[in-house]
PDB file of N, CA and C in Angstrom:
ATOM      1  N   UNK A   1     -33.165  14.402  23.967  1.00  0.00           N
ATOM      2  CA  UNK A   1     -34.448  13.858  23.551  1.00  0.00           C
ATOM      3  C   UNK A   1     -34.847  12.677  24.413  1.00  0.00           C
ATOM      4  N   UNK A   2     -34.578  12.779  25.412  1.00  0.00           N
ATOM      5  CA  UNK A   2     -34.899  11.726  26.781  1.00  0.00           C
ATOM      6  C   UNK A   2     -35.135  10.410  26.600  1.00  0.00           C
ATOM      7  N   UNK A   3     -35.828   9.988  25.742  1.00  0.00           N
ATOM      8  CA  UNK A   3     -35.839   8.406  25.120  1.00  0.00           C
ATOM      9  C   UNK A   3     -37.007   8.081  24.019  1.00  0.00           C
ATOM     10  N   UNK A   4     -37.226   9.199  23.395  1.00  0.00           N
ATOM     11  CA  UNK A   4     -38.107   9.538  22.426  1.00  0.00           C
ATOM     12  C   UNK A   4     -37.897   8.630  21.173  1.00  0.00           C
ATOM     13  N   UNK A   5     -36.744   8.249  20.556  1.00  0.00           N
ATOM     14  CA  UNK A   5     -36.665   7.274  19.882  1.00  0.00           C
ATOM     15  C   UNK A   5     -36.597   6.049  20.264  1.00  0.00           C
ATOM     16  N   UNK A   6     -36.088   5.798  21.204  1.00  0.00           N
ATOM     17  CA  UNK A   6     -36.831   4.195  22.386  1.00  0.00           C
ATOM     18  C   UNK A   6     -38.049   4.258  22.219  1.00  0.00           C
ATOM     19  N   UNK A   7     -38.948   5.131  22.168  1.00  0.00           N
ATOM     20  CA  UNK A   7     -40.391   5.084  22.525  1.00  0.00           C
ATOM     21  C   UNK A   7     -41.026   4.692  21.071  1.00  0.00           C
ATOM     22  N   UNK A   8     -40.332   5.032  20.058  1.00  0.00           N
ATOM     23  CA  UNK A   8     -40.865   4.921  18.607  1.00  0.00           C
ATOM     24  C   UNK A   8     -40.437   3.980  18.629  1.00  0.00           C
ATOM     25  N   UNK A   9     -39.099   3.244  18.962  1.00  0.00           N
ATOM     26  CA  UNK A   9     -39.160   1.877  18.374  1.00  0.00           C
ATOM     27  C   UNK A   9     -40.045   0.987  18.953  1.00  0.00           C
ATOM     28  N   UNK A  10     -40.187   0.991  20.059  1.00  0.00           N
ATOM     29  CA  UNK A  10     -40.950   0.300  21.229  1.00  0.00           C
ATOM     30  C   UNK A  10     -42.615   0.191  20.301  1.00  0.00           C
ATOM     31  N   UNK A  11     -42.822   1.459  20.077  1.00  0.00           N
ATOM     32  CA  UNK A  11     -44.029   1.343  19.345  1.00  0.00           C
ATOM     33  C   UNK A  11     -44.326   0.827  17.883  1.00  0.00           C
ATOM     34  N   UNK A  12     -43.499   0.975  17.352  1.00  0.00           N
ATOM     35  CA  UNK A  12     -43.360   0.120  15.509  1.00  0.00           C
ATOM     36  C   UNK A  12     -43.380  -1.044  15.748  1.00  0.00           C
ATOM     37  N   UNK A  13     -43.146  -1.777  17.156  1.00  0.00           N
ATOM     38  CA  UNK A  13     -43.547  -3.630  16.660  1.00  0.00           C
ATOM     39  C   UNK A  13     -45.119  -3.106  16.224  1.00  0.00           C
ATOM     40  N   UNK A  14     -45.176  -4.377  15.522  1.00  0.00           N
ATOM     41  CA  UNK A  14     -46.387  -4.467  15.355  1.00  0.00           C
ATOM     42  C   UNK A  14     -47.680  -4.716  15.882  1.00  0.00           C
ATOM     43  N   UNK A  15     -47.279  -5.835  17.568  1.00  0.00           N
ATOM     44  CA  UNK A  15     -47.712  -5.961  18.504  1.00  0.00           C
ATOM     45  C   UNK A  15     -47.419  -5.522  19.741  1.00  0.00           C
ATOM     46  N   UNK A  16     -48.155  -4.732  20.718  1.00  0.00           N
ATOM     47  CA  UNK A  16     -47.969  -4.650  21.958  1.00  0.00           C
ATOM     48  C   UNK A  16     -48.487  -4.541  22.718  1.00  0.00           C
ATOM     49  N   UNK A  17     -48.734  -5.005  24.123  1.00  0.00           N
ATOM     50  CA  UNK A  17     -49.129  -5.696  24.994  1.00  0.00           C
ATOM     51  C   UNK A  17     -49.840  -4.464  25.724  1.00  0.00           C
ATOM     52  N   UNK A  18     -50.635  -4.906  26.438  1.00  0.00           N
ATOM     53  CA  UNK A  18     -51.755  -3.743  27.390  1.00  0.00           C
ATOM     54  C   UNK A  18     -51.005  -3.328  28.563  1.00  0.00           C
ATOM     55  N   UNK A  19     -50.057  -4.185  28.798  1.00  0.00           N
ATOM     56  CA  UNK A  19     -49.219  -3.635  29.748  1.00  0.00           C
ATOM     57  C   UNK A  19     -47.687  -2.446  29.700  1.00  0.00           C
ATOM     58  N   UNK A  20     -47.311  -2.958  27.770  1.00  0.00           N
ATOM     59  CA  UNK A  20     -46.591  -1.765  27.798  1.00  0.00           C
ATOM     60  C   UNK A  20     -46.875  -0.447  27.381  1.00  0.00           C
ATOM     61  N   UNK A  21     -48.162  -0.978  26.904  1.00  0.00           N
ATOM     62  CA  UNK A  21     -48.903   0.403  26.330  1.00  0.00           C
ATOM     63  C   UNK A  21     -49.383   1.395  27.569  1.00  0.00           C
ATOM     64  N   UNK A  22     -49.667   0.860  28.478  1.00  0.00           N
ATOM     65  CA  UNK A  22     -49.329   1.663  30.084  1.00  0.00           C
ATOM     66  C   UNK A  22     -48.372   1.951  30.545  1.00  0.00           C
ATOM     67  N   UNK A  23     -47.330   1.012  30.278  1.00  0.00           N
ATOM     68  CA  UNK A  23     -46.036   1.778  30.957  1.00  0.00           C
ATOM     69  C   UNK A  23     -45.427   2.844  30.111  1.00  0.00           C
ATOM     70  N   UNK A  24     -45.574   2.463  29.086  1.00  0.00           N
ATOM     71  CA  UNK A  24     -45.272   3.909  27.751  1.00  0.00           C
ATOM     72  C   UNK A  24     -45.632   5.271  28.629  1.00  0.00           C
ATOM     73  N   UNK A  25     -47.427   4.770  28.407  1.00  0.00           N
ATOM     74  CA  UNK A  25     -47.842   6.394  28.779  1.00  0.00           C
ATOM     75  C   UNK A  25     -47.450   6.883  30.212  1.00  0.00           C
ATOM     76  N   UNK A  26     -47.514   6.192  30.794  1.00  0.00           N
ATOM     77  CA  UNK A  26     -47.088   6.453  32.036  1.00  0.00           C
ATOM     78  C   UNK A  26     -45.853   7.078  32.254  1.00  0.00           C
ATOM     79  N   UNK A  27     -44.615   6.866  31.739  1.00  0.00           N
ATOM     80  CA  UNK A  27     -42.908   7.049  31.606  1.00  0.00           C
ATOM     81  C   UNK A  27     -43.261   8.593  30.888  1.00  0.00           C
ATOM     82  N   UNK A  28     -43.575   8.406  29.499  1.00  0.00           N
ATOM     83  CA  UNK A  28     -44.295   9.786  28.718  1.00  0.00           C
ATOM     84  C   UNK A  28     -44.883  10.558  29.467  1.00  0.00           C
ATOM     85  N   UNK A  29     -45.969  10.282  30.165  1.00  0.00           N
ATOM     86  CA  UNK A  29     -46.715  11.668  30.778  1.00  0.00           C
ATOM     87  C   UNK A  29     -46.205  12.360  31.822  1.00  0.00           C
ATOM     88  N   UNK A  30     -45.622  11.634  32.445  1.00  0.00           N
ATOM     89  CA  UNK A  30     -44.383  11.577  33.861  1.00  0.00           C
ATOM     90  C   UNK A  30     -43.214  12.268  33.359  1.00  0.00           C
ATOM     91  N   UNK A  31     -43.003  12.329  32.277  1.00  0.00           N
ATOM     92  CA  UNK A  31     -41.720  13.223  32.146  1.00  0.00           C
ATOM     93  C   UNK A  31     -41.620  14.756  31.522  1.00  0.00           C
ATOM     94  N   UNK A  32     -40.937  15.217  32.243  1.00  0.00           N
ATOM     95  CA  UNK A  32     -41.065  16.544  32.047  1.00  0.00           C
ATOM     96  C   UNK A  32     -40.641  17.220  30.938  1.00  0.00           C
ATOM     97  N   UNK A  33     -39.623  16.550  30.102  1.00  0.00           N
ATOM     98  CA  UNK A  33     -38.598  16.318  28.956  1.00  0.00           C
ATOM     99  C   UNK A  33     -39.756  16.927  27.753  1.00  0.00           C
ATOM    100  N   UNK A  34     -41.111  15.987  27.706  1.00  0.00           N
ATOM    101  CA  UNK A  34     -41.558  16.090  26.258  1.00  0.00           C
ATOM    102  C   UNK A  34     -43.416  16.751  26.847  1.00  0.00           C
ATOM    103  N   UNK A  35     -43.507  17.411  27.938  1.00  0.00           N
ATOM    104  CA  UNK A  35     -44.340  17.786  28.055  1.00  0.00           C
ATOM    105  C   UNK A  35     -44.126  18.441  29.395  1.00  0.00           C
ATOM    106  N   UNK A  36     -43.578  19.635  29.024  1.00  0.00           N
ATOM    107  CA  UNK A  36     -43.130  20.821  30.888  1.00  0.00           C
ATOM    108  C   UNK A  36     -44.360  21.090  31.327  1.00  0.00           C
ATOM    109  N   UNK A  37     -45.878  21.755  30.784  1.00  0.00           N
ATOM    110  CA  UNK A  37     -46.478  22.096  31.421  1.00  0.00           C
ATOM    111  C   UNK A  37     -47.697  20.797  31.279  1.00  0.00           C
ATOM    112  N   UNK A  38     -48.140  20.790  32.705  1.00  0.00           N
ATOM    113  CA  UNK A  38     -49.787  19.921  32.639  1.00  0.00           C
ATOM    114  C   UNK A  38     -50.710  20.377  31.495  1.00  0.00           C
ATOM    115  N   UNK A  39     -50.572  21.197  31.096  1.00  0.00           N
ATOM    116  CA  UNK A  39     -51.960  22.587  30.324  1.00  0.00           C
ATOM    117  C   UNK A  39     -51.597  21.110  28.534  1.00  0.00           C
ATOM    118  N   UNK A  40     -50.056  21.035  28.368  1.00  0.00           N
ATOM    119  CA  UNK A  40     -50.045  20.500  27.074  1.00  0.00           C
ATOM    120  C   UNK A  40     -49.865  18.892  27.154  1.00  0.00           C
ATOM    121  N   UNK A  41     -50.853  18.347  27.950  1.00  0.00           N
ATOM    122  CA  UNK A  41     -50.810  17.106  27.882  1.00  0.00           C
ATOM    123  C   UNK A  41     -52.497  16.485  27.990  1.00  0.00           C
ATOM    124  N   UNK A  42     -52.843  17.430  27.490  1.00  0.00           N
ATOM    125  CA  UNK A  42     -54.383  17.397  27.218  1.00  0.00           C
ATOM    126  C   UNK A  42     -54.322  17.327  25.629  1.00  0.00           C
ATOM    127  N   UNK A  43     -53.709  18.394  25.144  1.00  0.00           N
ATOM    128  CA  UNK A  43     -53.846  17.942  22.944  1.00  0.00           C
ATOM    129  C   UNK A  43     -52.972  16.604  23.185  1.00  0.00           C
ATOM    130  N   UNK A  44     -52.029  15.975  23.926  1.00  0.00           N
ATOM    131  CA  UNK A  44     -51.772  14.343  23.737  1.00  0.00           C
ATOM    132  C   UNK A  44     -53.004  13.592  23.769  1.00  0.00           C
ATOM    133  N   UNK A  45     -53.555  13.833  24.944  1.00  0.00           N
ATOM    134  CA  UNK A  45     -54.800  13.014  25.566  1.00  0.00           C
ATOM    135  C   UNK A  45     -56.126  12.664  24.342  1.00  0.00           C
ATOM    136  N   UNK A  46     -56.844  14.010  24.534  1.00  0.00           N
ATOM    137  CA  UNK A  46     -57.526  14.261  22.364  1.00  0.00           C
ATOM    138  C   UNK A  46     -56.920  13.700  21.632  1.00  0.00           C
ATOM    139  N   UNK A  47     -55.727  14.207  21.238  1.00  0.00           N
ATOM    140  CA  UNK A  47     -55.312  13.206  19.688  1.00  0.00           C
ATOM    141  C   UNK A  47     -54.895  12.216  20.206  1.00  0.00           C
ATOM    142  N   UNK A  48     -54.494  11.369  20.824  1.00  0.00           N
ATOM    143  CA  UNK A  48     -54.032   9.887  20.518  1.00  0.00           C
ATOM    144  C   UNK A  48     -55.665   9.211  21.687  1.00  0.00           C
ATOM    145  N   UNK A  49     -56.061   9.104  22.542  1.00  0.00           N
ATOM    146  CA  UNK A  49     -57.038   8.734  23.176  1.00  0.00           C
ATOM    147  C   UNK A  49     -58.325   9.282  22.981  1.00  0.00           C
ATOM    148  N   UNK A  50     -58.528  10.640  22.482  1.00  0.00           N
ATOM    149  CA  UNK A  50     -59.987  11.253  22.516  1.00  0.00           C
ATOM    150  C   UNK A  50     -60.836  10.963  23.414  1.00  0.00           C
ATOM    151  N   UNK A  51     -59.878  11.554  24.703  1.00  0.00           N
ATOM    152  CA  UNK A  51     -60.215  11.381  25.440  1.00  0.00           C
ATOM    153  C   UNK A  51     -60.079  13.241  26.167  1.00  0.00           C
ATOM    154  N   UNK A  52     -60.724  13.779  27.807  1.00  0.00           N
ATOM    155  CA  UNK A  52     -60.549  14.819  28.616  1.00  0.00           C
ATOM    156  C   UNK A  52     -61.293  14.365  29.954  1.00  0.00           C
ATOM    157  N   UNK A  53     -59.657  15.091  30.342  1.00  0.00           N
ATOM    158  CA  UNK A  53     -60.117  14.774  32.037  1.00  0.00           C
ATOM    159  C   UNK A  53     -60.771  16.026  32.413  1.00  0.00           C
ATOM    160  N   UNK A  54     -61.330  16.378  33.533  1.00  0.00           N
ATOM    161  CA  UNK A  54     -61.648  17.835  34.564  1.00  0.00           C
ATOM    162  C   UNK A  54     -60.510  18.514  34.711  1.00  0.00           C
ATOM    163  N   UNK A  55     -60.408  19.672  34.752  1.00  0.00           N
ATOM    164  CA  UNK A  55     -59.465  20.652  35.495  1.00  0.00           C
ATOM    165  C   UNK A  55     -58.911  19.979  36.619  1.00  0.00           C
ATOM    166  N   UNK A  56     -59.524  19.447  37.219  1.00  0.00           N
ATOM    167  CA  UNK A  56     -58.678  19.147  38.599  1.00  0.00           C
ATOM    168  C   UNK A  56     -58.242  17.480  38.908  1.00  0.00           C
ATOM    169  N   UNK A  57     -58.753  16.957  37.519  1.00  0.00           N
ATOM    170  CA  UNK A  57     -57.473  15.841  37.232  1.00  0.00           C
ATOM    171  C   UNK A  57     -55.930  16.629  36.504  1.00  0.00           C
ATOM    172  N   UNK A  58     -56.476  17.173  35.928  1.00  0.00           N
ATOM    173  CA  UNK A  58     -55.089  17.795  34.751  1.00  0.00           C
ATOM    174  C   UNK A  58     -54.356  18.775  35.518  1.00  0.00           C
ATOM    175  N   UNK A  59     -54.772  18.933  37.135  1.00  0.00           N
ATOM    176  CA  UNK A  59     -53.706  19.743  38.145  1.00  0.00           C
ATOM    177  C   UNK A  59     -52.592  18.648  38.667  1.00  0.00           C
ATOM    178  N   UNK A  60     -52.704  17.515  38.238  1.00  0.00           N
ATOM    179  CA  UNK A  60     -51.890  16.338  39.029  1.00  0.00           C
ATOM    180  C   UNK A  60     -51.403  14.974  37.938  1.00  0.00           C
ATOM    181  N   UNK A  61     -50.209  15.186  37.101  1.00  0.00           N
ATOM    182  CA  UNK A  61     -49.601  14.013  36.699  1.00  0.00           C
ATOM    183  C   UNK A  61     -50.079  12.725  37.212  1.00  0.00           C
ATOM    184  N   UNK A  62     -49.919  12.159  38.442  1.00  0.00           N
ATOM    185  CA  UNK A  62     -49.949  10.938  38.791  1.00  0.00           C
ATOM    186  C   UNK A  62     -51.527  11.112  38.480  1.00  0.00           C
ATOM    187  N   UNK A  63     -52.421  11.625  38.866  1.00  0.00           N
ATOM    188  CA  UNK A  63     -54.262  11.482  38.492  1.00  0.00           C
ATOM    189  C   UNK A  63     -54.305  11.503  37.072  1.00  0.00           C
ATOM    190  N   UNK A  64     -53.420  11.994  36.476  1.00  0.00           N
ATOM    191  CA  UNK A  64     -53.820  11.998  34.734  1.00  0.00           C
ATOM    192  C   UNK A  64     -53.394  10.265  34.506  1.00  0.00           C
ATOM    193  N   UNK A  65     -52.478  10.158  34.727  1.00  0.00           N
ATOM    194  CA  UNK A  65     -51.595   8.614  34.748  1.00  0.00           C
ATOM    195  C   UNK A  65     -52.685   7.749  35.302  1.00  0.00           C
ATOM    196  N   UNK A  66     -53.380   7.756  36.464  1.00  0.00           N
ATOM    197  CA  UNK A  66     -53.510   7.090  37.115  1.00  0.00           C
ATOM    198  C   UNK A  66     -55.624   6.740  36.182  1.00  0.00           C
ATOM    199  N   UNK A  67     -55.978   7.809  35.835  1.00  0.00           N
ATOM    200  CA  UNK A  67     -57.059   8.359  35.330  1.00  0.00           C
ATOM    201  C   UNK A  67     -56.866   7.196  33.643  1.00  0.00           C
ATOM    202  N   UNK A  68     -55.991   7.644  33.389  1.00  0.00           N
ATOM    203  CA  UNK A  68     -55.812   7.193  31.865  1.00  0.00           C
ATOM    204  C   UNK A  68     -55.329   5.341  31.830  1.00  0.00           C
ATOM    205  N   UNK A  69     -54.684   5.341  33.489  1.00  0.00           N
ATOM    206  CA  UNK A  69     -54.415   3.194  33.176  1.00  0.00           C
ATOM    207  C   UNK A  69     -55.795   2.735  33.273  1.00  0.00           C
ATOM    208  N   UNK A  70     -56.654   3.410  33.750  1.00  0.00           N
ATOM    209  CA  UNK A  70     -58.061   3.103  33.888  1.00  0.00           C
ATOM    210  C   UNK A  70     -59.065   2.514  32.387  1.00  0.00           C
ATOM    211  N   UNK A  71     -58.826   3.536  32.000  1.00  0.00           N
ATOM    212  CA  UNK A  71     -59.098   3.781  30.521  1.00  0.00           C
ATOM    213  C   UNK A  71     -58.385   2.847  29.643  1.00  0.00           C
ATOM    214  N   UNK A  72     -57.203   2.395  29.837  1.00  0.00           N
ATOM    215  CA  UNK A  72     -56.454   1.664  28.877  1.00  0.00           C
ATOM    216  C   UNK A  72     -56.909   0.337  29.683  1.00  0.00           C
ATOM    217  N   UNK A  73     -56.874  -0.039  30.514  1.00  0.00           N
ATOM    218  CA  UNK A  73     -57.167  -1.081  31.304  1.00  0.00           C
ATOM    219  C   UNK A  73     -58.759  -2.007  30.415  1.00  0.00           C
ATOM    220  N   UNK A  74     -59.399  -0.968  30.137  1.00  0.00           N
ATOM    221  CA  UNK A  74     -60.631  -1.496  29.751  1.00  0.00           C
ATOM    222  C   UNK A  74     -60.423  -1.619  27.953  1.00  0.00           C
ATOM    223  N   UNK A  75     -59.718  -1.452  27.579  1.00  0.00           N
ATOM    224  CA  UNK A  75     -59.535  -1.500  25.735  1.00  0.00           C
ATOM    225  C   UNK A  75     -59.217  -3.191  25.477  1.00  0.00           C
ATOM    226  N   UNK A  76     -59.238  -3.438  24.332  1.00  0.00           N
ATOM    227  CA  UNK A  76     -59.457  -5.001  23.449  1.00  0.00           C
ATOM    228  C   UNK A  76     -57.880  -4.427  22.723  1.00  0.00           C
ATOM    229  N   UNK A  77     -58.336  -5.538  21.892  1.00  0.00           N
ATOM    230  CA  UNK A  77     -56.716  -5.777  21.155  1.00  0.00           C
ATOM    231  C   UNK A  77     -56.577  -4.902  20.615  1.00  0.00           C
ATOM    232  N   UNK A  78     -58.119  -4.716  19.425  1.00  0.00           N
ATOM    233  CA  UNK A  78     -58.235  -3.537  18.042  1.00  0.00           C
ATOM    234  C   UNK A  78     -57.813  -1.958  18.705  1.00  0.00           C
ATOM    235  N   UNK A  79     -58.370  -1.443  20.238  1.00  0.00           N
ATOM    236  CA  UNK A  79     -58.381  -0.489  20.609  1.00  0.00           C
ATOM    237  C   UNK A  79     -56.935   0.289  20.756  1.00  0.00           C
ATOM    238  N   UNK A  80     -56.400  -1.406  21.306  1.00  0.00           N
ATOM    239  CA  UNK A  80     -54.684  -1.352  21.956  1.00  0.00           C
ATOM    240  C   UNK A  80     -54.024  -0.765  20.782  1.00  0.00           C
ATOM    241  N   UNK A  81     -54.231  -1.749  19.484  1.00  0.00           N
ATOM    242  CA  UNK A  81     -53.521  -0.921  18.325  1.00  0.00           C
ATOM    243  C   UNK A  81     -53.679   0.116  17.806  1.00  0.00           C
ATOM    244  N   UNK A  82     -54.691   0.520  17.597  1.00  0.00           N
ATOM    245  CA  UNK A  82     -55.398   1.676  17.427  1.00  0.00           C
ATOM    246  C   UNK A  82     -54.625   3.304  18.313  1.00  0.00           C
ATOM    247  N   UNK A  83     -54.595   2.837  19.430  1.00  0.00           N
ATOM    248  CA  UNK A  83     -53.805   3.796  20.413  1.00  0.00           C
ATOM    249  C   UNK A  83     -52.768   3.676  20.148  1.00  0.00           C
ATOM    250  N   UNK A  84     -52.141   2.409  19.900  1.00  0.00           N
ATOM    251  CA  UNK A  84     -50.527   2.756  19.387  1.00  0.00           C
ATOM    252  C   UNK A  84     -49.995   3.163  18.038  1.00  0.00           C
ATOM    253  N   UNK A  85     -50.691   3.371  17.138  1.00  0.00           N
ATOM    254  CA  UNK A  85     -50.687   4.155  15.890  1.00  0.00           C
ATOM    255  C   UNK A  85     -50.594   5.416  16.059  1.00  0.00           C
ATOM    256  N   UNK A  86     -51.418   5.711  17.016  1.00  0.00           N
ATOM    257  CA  UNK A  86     -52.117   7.124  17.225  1.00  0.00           C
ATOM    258  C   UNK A  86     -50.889   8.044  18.040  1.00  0.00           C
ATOM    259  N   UNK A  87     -50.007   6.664  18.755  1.00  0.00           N
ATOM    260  CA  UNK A  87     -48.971   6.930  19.709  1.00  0.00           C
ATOM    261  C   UNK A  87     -47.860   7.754  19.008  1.00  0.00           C
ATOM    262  N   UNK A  88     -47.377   6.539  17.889  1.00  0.00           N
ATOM    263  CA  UNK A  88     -46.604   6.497  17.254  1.00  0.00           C
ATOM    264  C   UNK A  88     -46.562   7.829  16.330  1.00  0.00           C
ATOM    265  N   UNK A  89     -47.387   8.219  15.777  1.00  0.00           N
ATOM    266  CA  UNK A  89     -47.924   9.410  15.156  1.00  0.00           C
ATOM    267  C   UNK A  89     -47.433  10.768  15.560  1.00  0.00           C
ATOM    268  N   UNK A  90     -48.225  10.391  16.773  1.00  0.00           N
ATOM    269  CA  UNK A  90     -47.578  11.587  18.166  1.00  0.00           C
ATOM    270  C   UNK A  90     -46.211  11.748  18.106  1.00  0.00           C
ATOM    271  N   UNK A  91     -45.995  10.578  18.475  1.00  0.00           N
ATOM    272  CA  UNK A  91     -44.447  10.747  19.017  1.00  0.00           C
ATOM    273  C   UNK A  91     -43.673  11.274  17.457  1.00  0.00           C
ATOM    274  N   UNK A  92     -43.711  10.740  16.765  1.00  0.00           N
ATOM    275  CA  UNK A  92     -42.935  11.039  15.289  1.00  0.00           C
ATOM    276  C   UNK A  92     -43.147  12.286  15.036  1.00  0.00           C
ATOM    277  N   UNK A  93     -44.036  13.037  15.346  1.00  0.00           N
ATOM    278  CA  UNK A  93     -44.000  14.445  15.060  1.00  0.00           C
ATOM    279  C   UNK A  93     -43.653  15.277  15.688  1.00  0.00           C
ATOM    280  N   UNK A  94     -43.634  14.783  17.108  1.00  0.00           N
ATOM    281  CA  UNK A  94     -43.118  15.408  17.963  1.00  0.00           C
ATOM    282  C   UNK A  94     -41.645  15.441  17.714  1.00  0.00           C
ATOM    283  N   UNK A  95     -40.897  14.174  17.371  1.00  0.00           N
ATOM    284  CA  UNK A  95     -39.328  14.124  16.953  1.00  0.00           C
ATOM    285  C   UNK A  95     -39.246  15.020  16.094  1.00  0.00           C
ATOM    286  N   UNK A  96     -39.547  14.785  14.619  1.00  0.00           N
ATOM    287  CA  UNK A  96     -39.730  15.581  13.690  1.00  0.00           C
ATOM    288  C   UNK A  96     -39.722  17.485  14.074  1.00  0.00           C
ATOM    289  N   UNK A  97     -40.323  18.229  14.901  1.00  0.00           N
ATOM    290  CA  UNK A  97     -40.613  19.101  15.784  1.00  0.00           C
ATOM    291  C   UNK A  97     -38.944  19.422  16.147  1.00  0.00           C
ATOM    292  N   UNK A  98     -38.524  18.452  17.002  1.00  0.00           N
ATOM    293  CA  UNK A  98     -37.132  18.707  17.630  1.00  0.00           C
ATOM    294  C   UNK A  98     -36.203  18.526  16.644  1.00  0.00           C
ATOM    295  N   UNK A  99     -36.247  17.868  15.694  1.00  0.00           N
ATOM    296  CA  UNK A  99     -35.102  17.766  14.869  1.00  0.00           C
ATOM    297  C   UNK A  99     -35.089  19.800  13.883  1.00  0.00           C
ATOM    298  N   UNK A 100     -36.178  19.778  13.601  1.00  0.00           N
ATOM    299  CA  UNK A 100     -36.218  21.245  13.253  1.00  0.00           C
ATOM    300  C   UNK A 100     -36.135  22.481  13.634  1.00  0.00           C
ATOM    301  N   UNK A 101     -36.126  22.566  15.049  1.00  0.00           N
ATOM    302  CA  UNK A 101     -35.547  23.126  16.186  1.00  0.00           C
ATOM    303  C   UNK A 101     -34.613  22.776  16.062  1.00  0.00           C
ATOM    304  N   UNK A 102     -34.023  22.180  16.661  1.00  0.00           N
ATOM    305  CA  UNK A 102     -32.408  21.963  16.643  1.00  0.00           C
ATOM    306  C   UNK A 102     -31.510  22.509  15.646  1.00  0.00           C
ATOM    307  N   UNK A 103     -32.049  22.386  14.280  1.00  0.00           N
ATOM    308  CA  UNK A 103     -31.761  22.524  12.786  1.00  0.00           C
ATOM    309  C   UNK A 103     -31.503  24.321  12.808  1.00  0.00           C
ATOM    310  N   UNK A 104     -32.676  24.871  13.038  1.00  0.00           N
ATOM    311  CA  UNK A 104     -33.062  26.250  12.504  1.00  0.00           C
ATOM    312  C   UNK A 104     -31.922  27.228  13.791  1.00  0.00           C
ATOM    313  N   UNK A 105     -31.740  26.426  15.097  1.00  0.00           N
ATOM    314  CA  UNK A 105     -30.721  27.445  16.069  1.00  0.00           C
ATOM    315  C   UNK A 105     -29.443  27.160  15.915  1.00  0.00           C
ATOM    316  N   UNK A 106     -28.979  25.764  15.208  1.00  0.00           N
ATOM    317  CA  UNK A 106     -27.739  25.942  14.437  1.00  0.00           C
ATOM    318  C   UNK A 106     -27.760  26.770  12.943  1.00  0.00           C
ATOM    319  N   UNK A 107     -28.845  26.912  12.333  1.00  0.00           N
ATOM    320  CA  UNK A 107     -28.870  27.417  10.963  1.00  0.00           C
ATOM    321  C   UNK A 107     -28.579  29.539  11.920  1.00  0.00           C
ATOM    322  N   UNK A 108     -29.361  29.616  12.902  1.00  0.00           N
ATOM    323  CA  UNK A 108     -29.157  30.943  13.563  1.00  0.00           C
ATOM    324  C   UNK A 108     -28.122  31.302  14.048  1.00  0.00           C
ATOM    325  N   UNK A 109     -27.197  29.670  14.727  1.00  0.00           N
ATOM    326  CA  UNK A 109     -25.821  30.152  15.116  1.00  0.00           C
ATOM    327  C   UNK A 109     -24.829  30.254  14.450  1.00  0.00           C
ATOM    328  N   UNK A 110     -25.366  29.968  13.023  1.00  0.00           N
ATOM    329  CA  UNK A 110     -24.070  30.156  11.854  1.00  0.00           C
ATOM    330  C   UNK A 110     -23.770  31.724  11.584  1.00  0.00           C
ATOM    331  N   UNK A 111     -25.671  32.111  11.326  1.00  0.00           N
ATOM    332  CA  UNK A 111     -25.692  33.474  11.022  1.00  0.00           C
ATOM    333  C   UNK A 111     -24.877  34.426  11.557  1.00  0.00           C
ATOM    334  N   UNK A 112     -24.330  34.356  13.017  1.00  0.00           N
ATOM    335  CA  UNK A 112     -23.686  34.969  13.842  1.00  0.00           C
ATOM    336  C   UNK A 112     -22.224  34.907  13.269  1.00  0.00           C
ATOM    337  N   UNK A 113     -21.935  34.030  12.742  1.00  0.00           N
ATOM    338  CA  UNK A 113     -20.092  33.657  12.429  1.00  0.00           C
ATOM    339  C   UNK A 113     -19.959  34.488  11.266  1.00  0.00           C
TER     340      UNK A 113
END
């Protein structure tokens, strides 16, 4: 789970800074761990930013990254938190997701014994 619970704790302070709220997404969108194809890092983008790039930003990680510090660059405090709720959300369900996976192919590899 690559550092997916680092990332939730990181996000439950209550405060955080415009700068780690970029390096978050940045580390996140950059990794291949919690998002293999470009195609599923667009429903991140909508639900936590409500935000969409062009087709031919969403052919290139570093332009989505680079597209989105833009965007965060220009947000206020209320916005900052706002996105990190929205983060946090994400990310927790996404854990949630893997923990039940994990769950159901040991519940399948029992079946076998």
């Amino acid at each position: 789970m690559f550092n997916l619970l680092h990332y939730i704790n990181i996000l439950n302070r209550s405060e955080i800074k415009k700068y780690n709220l970029i390096g978050l997404n940045s580390e996140i969108l950059l990794s291949k761990n919690l998002f293999r194809y470009n195609t599923e890092i667009s429903s991140y983008l909508s639900q936590v930013f409500e935000i969409e790039f062009l087709p031919y930003v969403m052919r290139s990680r570093t332009t989505i990254v680079a597209r989105l510090t833009r965007e965060i660059y220009k947000y206020d405090e209320k916005q900052i938190d706002i996105a990190r709720k929205k983060m946090l959300k994400y990310l927790k369900s996404i854990n949630a997701e893997q923990k039940q996976n994990k769950q159901e192919g040991s519940n399948n590899l029992l079946s076998w014994y």
